[in-house]
PDB file of N, CA and C in Angstrom:
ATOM      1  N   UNK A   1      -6.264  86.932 -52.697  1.00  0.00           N
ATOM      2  CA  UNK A   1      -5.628  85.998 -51.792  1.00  0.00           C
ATOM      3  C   UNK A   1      -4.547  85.232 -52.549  1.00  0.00           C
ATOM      4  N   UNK A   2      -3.274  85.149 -52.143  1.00  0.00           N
ATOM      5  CA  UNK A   2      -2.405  84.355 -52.557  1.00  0.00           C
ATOM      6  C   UNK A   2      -2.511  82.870 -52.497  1.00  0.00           C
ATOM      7  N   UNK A   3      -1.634  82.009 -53.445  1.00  0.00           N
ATOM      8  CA  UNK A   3      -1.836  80.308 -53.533  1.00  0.00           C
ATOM      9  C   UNK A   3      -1.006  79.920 -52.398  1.00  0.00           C
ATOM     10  N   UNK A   4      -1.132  79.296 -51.452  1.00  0.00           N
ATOM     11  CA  UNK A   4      -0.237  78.529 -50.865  1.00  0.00           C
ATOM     12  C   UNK A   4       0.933  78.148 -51.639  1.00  0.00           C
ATOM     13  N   UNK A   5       2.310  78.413 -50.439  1.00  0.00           N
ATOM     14  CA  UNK A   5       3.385  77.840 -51.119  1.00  0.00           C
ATOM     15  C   UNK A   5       3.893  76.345 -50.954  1.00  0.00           C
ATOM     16  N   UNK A   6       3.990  75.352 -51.565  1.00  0.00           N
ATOM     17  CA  UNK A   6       3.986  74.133 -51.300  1.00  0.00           C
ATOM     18  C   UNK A   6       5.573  73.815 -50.342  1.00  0.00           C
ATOM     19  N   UNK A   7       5.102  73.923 -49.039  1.00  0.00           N
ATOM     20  CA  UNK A   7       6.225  73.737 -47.996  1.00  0.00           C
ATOM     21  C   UNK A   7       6.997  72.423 -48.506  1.00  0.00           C
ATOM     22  N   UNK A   8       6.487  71.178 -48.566  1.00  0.00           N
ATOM     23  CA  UNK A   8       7.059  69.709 -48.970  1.00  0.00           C
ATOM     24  C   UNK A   8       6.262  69.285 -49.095  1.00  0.00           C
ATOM     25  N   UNK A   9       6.453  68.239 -50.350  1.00  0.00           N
ATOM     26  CA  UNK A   9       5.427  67.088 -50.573  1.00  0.00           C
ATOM     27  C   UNK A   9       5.706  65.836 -49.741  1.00  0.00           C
ATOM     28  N   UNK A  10       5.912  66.471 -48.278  1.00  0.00           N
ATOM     29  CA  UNK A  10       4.995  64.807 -47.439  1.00  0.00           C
ATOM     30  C   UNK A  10       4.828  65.630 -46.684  1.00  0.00           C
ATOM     31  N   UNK A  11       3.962  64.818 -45.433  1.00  0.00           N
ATOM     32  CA  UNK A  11       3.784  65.047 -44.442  1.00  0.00           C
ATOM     33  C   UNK A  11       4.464  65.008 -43.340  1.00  0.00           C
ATOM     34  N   UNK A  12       4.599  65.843 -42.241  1.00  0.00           N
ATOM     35  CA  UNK A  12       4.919  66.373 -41.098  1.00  0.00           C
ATOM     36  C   UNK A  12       4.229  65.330 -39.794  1.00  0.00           C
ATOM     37  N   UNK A  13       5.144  64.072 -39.379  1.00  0.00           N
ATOM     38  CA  UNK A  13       4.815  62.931 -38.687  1.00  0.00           C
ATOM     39  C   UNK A  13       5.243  63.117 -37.709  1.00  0.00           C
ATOM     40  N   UNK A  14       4.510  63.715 -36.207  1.00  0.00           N
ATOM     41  CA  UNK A  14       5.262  64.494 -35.524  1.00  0.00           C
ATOM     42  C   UNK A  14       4.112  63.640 -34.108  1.00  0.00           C
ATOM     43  N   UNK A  15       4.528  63.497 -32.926  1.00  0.00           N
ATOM     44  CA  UNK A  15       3.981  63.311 -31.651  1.00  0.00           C
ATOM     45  C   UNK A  15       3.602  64.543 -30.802  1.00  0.00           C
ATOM     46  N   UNK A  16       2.571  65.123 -30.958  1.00  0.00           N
ATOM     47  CA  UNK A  16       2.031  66.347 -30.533  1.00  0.00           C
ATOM     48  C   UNK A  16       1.658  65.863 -28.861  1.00  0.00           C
ATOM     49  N   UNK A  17       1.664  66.857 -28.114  1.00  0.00           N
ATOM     50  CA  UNK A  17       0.830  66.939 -26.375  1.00  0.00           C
ATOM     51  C   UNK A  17      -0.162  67.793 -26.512  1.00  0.00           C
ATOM     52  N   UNK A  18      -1.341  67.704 -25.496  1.00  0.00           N
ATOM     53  CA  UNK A  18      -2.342  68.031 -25.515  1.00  0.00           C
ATOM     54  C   UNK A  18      -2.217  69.804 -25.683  1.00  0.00           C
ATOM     55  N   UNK A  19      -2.805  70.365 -26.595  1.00  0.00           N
ATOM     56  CA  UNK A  19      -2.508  71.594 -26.211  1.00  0.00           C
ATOM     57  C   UNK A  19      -3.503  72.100 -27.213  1.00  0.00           C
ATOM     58  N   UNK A  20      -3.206  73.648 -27.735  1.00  0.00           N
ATOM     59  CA  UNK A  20      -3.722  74.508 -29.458  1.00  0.00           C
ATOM     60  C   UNK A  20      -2.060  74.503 -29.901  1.00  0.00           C
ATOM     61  N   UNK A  21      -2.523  74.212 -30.970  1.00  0.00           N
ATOM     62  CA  UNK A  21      -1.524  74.392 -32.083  1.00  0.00           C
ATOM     63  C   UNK A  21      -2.029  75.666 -33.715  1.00  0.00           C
ATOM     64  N   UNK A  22      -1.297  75.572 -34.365  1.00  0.00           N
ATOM     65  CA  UNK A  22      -1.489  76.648 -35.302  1.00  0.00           C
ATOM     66  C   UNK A  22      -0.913  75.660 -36.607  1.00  0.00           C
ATOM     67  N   UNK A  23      -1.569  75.530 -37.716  1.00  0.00           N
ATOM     68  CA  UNK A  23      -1.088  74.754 -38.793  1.00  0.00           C
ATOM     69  C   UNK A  23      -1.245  75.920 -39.941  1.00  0.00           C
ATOM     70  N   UNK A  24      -0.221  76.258 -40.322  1.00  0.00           N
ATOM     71  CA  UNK A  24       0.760  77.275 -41.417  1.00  0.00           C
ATOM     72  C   UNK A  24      -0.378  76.568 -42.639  1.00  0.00           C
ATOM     73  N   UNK A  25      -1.166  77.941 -43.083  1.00  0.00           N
ATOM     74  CA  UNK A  25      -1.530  77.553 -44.084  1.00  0.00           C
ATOM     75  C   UNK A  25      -0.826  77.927 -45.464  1.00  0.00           C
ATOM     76  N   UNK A  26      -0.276  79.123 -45.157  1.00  0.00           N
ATOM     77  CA  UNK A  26       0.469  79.806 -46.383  1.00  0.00           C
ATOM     78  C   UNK A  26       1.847  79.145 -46.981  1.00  0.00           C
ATOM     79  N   UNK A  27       2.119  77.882 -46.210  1.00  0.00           N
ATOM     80  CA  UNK A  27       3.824  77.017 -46.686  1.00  0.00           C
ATOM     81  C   UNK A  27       4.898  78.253 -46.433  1.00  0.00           C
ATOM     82  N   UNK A  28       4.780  79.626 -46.238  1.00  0.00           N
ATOM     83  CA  UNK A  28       5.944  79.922 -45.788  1.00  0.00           C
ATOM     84  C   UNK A  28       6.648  80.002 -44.984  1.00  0.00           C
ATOM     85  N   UNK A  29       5.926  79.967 -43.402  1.00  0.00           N
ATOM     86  CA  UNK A  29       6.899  79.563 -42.355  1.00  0.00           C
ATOM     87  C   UNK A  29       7.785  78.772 -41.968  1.00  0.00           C
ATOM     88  N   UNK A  30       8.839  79.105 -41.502  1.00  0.00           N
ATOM     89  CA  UNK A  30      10.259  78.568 -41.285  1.00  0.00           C
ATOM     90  C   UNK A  30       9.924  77.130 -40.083  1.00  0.00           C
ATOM     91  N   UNK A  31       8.643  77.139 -39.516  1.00  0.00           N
ATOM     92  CA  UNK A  31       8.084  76.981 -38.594  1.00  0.00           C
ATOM     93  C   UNK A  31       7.413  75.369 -39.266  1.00  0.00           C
ATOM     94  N   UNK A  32       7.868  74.752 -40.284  1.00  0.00           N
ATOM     95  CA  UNK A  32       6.878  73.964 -40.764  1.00  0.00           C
ATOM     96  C   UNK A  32       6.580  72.535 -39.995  1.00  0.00           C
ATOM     97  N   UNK A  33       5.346  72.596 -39.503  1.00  0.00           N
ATOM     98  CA  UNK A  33       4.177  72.667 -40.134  1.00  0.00           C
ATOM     99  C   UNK A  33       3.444  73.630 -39.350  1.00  0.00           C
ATOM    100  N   UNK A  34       3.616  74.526 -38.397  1.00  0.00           N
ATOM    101  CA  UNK A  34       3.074  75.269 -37.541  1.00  0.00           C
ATOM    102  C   UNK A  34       3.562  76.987 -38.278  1.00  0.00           C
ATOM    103  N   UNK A  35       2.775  77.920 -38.076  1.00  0.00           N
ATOM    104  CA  UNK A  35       2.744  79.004 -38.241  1.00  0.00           C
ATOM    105  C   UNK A  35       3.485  79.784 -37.342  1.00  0.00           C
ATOM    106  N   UNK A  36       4.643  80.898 -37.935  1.00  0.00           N
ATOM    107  CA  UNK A  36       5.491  81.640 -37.366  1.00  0.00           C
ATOM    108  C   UNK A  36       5.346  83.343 -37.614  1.00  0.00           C
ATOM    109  N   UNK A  37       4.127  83.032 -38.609  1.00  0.00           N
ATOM    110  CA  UNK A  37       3.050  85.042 -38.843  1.00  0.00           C
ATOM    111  C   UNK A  37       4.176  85.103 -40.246  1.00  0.00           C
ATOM    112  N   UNK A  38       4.520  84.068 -40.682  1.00  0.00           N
ATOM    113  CA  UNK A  38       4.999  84.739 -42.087  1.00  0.00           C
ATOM    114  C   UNK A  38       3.658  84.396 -43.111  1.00  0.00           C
ATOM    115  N   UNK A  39       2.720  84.477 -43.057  1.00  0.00           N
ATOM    116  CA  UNK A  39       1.214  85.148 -43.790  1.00  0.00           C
ATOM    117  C   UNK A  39       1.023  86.164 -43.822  1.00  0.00           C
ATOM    118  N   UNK A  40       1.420  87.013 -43.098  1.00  0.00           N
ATOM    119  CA  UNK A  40       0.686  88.548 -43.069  1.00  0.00           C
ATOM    120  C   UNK A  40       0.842  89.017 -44.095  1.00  0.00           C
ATOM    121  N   UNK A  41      -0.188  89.588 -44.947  1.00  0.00           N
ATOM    122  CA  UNK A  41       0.075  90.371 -46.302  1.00  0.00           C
ATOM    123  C   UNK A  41      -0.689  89.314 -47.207  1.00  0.00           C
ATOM    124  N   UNK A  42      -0.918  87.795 -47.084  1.00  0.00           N
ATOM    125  CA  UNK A  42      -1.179  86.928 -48.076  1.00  0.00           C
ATOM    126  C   UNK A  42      -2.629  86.616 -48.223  1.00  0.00           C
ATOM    127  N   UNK A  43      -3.456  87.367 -47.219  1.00  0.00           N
ATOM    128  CA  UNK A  43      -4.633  87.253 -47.453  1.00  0.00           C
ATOM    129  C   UNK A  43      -5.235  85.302 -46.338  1.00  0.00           C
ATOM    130  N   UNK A  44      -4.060  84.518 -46.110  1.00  0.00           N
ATOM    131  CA  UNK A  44      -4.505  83.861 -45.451  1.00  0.00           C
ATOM    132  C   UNK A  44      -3.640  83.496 -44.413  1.00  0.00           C
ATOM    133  N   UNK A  45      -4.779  82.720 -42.918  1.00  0.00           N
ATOM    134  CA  UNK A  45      -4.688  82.782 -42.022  1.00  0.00           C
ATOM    135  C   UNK A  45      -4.241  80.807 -41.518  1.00  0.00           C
ATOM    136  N   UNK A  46      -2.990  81.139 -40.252  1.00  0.00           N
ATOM    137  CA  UNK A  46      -3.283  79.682 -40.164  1.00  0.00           C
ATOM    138  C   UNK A  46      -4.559  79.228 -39.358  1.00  0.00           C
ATOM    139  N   UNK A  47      -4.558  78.008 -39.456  1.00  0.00           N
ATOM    140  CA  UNK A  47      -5.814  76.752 -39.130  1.00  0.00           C
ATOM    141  C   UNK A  47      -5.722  76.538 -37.422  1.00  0.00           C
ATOM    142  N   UNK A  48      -6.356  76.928 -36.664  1.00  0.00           N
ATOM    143  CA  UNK A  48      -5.700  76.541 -35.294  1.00  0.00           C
ATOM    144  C   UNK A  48      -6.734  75.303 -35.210  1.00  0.00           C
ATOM    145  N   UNK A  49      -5.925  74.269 -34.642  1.00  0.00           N
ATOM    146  CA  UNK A  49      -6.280  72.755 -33.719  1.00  0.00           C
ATOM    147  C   UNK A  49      -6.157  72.409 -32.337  1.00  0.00           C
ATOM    148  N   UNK A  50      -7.043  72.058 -31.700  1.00  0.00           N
ATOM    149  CA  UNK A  50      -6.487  71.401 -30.281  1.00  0.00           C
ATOM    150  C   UNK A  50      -6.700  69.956 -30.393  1.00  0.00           C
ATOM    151  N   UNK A  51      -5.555  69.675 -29.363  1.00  0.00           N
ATOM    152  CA  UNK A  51      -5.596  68.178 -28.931  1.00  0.00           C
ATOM    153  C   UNK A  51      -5.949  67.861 -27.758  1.00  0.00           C
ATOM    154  N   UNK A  52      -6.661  66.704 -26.957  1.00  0.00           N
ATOM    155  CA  UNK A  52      -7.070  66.816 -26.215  1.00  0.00           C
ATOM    156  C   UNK A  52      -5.880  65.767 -25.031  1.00  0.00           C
ATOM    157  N   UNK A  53      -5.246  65.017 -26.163  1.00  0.00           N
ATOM    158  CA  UNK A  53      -3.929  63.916 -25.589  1.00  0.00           C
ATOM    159  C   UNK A  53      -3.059  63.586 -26.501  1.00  0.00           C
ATOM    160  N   UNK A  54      -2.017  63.629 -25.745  1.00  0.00           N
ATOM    161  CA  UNK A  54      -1.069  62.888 -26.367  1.00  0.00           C
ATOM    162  C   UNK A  54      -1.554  61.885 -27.871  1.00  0.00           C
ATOM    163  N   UNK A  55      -0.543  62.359 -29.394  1.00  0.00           N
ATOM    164  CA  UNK A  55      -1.090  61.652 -30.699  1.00  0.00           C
ATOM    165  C   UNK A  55      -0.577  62.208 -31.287  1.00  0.00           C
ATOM    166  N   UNK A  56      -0.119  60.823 -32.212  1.00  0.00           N
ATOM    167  CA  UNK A  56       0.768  61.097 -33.543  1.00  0.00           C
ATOM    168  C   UNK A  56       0.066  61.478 -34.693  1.00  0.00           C
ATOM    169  N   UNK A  57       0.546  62.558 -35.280  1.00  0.00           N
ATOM    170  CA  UNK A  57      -0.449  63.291 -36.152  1.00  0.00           C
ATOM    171  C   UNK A  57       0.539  63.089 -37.653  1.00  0.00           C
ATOM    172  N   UNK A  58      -0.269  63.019 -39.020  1.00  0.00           N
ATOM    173  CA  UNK A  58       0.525  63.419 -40.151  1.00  0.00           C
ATOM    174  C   UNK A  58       0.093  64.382 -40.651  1.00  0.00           C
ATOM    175  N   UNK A  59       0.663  65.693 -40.371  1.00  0.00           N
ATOM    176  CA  UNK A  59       0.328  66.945 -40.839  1.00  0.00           C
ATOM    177  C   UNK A  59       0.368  67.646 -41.989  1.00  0.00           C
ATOM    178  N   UNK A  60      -0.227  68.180 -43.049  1.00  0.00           N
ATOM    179  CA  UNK A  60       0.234  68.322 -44.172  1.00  0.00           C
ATOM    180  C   UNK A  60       1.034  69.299 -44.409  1.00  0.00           C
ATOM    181  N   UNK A  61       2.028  69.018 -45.356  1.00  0.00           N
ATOM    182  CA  UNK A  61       3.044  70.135 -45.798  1.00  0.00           C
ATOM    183  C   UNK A  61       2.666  70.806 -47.373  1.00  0.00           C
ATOM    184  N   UNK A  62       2.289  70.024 -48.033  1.00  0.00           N
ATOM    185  CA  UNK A  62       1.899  70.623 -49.062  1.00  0.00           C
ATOM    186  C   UNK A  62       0.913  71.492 -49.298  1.00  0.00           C
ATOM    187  N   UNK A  63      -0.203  71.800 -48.345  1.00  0.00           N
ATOM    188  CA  UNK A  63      -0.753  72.692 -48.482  1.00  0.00           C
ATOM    189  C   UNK A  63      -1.889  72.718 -49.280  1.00  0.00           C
ATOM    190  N   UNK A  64      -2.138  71.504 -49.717  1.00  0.00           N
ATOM    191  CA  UNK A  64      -3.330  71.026 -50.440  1.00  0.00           C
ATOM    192  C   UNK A  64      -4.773  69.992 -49.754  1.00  0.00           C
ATOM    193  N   UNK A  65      -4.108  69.786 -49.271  1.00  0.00           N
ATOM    194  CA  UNK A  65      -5.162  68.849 -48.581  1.00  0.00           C
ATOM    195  C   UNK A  65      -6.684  69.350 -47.899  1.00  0.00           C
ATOM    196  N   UNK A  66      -7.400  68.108 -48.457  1.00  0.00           N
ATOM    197  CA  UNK A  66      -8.863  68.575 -48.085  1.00  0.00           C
ATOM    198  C   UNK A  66      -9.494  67.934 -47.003  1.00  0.00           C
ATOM    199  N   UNK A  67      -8.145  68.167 -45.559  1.00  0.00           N
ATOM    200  CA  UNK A  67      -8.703  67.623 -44.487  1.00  0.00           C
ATOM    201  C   UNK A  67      -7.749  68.609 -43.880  1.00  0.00           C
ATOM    202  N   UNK A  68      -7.856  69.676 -43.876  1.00  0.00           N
ATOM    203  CA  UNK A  68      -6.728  70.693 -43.123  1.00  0.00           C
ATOM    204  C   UNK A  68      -7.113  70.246 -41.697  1.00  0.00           C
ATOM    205  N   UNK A  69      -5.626  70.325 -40.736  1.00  0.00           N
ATOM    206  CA  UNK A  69      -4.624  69.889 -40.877  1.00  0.00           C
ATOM    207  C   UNK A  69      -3.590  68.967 -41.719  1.00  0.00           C
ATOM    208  N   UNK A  70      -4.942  67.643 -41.721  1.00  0.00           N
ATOM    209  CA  UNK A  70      -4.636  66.438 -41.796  1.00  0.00           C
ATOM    210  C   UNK A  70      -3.467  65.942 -43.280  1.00  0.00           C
ATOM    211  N   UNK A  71      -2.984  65.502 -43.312  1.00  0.00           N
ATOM    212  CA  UNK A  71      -2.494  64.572 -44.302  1.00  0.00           C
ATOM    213  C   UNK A  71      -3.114  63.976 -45.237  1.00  0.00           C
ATOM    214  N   UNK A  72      -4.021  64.117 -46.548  1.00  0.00           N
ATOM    215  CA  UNK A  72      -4.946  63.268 -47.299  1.00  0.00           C
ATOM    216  C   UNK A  72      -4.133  62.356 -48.140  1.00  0.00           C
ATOM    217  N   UNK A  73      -2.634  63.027 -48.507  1.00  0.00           N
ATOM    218  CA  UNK A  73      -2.077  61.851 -49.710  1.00  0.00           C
ATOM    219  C   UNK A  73      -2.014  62.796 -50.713  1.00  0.00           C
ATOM    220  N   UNK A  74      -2.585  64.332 -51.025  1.00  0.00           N
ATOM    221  CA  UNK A  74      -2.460  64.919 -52.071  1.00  0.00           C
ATOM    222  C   UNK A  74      -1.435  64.845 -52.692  1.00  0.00           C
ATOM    223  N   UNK A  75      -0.439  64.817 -51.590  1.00  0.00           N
ATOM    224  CA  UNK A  75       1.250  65.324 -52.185  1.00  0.00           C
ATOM    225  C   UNK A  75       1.726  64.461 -53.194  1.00  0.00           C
ATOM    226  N   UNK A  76       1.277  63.402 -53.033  1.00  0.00           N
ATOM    227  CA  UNK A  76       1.907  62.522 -54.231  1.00  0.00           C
ATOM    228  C   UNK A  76       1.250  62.464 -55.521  1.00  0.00           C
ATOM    229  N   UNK A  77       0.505  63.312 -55.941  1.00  0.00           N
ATOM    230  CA  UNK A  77      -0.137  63.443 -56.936  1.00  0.00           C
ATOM    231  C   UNK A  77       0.505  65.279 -57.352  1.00  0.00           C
ATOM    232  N   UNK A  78       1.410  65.901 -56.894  1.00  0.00           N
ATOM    233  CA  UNK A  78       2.001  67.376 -56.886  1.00  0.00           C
ATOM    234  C   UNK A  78       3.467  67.193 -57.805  1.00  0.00           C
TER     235      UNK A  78
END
């Protein structure tokens, strides 16, 4: 399995609607912070989430975090 590529060190502060979403685990999608299938081949898969309402989310870009989706703060320690 390949390392995640570190998309950006912050987070992705974005106002999501109720829906499924897909959170890019591999940092290579053009798509960031959501998955666009540029994983295939890397051994990993994105994270799918639903929301149930309207909410501002901080999504992680770096690709480290030990609250996938979420935002933990890793990045500033990268």
């Amino acid at each position: 399995m390949d390392e995640p590529v570190i998309a950006a060190k912050g987070p992705a502060v974005l106002e999501l609607e109720p829906g499924t979403y897909y959170w890019c685990r591999c940092g290579r999608s053009r798509n960031q912070p959501f998955c666009d299938g540029s994983h295939k081949g890397t051994g990993l898969k994105p994270l799918e989430f639903r929301l149930e309402e309207k909410k501002k989310l901080a999504l992680c870009q770096c690709k480290r975090t030990a609250n996938p989706p979420y935002c933990d703060g890793t990045h500033r320690s990268l």
